[in-house]
Structure formats: structure tokens, C-alpha cells
N, C-alpha and C. Protein backbone atom coordinates (compact mmCIF):
# COMPACT_ATOMS: atom_id res chain seq x y z
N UNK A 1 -9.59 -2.24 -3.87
CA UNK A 1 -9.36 -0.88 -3.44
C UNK A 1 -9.93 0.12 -4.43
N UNK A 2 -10.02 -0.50 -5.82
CA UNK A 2 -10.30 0.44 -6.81
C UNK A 2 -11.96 0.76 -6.47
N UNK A 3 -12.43 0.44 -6.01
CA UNK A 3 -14.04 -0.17 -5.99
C UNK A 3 -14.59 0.88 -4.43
N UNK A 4 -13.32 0.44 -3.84
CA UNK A 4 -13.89 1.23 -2.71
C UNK A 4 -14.52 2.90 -2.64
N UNK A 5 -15.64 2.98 -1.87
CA UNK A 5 -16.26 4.73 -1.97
C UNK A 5 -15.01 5.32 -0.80
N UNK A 6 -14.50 4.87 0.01
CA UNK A 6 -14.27 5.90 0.69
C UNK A 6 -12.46 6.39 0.21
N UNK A 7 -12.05 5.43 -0.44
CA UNK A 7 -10.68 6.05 -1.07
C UNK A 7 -10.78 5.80 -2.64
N UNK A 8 -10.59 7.27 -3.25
CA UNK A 8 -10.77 7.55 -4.55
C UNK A 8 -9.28 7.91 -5.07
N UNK A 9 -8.75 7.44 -6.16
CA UNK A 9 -7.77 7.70 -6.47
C UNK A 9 -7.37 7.52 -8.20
N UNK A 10 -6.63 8.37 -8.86
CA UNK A 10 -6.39 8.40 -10.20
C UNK A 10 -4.85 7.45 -10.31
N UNK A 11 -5.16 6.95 -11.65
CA UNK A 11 -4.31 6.12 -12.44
C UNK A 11 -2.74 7.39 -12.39
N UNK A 12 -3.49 8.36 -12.64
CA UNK A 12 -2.65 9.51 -13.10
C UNK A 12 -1.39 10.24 -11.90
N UNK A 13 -2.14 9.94 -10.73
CA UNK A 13 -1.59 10.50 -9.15
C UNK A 13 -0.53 8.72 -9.25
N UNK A 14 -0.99 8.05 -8.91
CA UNK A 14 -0.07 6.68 -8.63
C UNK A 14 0.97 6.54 -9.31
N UNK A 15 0.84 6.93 -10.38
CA UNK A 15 1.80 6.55 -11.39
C UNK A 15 3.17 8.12 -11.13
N UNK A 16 2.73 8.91 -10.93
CA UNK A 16 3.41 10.28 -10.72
C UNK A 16 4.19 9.64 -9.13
N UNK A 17 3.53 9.38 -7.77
CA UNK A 17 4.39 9.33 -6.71
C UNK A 17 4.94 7.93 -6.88
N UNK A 18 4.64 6.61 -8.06
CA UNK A 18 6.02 5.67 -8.43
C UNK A 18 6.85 6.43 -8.77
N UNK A 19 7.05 7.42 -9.67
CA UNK A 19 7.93 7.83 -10.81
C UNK A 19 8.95 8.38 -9.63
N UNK A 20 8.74 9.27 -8.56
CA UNK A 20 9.33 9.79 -7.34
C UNK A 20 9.91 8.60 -6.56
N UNK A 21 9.41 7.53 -6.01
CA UNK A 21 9.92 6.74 -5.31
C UNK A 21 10.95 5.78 -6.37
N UNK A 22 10.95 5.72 -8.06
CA UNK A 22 12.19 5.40 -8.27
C UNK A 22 13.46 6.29 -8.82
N UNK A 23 12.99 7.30 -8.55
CA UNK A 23 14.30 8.40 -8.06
C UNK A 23 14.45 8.19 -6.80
N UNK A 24 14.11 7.56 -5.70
CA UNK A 24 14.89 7.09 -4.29
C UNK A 24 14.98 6.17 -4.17
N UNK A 25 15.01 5.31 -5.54
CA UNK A 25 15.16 3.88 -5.58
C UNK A 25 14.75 3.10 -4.77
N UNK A 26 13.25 3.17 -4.58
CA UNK A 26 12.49 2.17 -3.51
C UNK A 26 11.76 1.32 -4.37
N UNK A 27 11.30 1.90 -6.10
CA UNK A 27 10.17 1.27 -6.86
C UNK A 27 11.64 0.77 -8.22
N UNK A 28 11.43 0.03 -9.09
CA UNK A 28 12.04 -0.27 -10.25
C UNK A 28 10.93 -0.10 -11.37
N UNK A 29 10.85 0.99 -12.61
CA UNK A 29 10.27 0.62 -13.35
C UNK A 29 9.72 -0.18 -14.23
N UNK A 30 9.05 -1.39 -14.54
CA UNK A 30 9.04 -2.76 -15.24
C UNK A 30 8.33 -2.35 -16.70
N UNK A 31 7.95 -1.14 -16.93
CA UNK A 31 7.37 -0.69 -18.06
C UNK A 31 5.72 -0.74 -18.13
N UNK A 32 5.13 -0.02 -18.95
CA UNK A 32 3.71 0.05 -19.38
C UNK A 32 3.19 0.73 -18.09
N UNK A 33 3.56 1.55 -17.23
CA UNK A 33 2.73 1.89 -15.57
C UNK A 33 3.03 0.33 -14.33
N UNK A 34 3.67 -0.44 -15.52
CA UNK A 34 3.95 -1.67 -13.98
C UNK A 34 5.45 -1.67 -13.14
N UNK A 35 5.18 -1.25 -11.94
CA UNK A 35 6.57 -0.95 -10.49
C UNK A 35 6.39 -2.07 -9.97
N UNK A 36 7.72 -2.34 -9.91
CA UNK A 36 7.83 -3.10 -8.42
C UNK A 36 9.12 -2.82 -7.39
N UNK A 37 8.99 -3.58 -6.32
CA UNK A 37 10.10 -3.22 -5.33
C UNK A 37 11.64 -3.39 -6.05
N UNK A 38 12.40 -2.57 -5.56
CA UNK A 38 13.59 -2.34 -6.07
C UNK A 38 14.66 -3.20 -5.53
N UNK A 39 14.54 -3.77 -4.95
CA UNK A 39 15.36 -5.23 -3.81
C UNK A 39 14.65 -5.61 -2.88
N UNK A 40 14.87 -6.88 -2.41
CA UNK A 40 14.06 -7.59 -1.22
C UNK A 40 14.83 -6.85 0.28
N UNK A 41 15.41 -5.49 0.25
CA UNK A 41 15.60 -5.32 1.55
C UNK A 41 14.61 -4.20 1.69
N UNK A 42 14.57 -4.06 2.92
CA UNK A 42 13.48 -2.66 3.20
C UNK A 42 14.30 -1.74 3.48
N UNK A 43 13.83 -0.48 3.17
CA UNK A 43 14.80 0.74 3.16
C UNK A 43 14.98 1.10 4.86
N UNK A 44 13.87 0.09 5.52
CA UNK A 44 14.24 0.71 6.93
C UNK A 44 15.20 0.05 6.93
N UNK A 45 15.47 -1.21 6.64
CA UNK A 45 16.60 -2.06 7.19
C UNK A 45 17.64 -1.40 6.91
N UNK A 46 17.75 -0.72 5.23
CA UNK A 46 19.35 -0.03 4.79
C UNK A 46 19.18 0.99 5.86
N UNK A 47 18.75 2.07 6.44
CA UNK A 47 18.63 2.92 7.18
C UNK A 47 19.63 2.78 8.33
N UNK A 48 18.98 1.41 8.74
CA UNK A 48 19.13 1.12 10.25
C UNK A 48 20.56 0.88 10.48
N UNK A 49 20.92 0.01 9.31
CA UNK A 49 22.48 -0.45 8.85
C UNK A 49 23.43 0.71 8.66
N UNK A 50 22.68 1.35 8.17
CA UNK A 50 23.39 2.80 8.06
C UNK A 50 23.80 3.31 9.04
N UNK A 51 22.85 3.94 10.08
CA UNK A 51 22.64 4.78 10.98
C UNK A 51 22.06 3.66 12.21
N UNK A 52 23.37 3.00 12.74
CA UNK A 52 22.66 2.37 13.97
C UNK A 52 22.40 3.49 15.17
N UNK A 53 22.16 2.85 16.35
CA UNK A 53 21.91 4.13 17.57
C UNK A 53 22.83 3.83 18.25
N UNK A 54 23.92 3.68 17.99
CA UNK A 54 25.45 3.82 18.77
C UNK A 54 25.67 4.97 17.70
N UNK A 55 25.23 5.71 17.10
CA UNK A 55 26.02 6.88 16.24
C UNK A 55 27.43 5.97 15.36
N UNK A 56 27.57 5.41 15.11
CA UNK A 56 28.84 4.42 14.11
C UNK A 56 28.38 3.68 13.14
N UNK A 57 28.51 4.54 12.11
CA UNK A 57 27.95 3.83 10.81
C UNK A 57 28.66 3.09 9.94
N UNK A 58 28.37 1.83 9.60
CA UNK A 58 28.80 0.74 9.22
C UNK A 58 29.39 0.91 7.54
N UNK A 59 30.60 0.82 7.16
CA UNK A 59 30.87 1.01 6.11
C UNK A 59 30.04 0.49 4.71
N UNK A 60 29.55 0.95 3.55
CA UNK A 60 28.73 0.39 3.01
C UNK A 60 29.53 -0.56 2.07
N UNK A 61 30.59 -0.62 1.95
CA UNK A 61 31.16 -2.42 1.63
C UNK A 61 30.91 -4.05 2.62
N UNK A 62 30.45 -3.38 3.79
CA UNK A 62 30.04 -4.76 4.15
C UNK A 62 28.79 -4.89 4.56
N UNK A 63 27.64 -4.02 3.74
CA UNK A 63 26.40 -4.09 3.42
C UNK A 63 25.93 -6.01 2.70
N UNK A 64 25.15 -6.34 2.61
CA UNK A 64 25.15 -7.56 1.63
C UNK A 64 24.30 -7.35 1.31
């Protein structure tokens, strides 16, 4: 991706919208500029668990 002409992008921008996504706790900082995912669930899934479409949201103690 780094290589590619048609998407150009700085070390400097990536590292700024990680720093944002682990204030919404989606990224975990691992140090030196290296993120990774913050749990193996996807935030759609917590979402969904959250906020099913019956409007009745599931207490978050019996989240797992």
C-alpha cells in the first residue's frame, strides 16, 4: 500500500487517527507507533448487543 501512486499517505496522519480510535477503544497501543485491535470482538457486534432492533438493550453484565 505504501508503494502504491494512487493512495499517498503520512506516517504522521496514521499514527494521529490510531491515537483517536484508542480513545474509543477500538486500537490498543503496543508502543513505538505499533496498534493493534483492542479485543477479538467487533465493535459492530458490541453495538448490536447493545442496541438490538427490538429497542431492549441487553444488560452489559451478560456481555461475554
Amino acid at each position: 500500500m505504501a508503494d502504491s501512486d494512487r493512495v499517498q499517505f503520512f506516517r504522521r496522519h496514521i499514527n494521529a487517527r490510531c491515537k483517536i480510535l484508542v480513545t474509543y477503544g477500538l486500537l490498543v497501543h503496543l508502543g513505538n507507533g505499533v496498534y493493534g485491535p483492542a479485543n477479538n470482538r467487533s465493535p459492530v457486534t458490541d453495538l448490536r448487543r447493545r442496541f438490538p432492533k427490538n429497542g431492549r438493550a441487553h444488560s452489559s453484565s451478560s456481555a461475554a
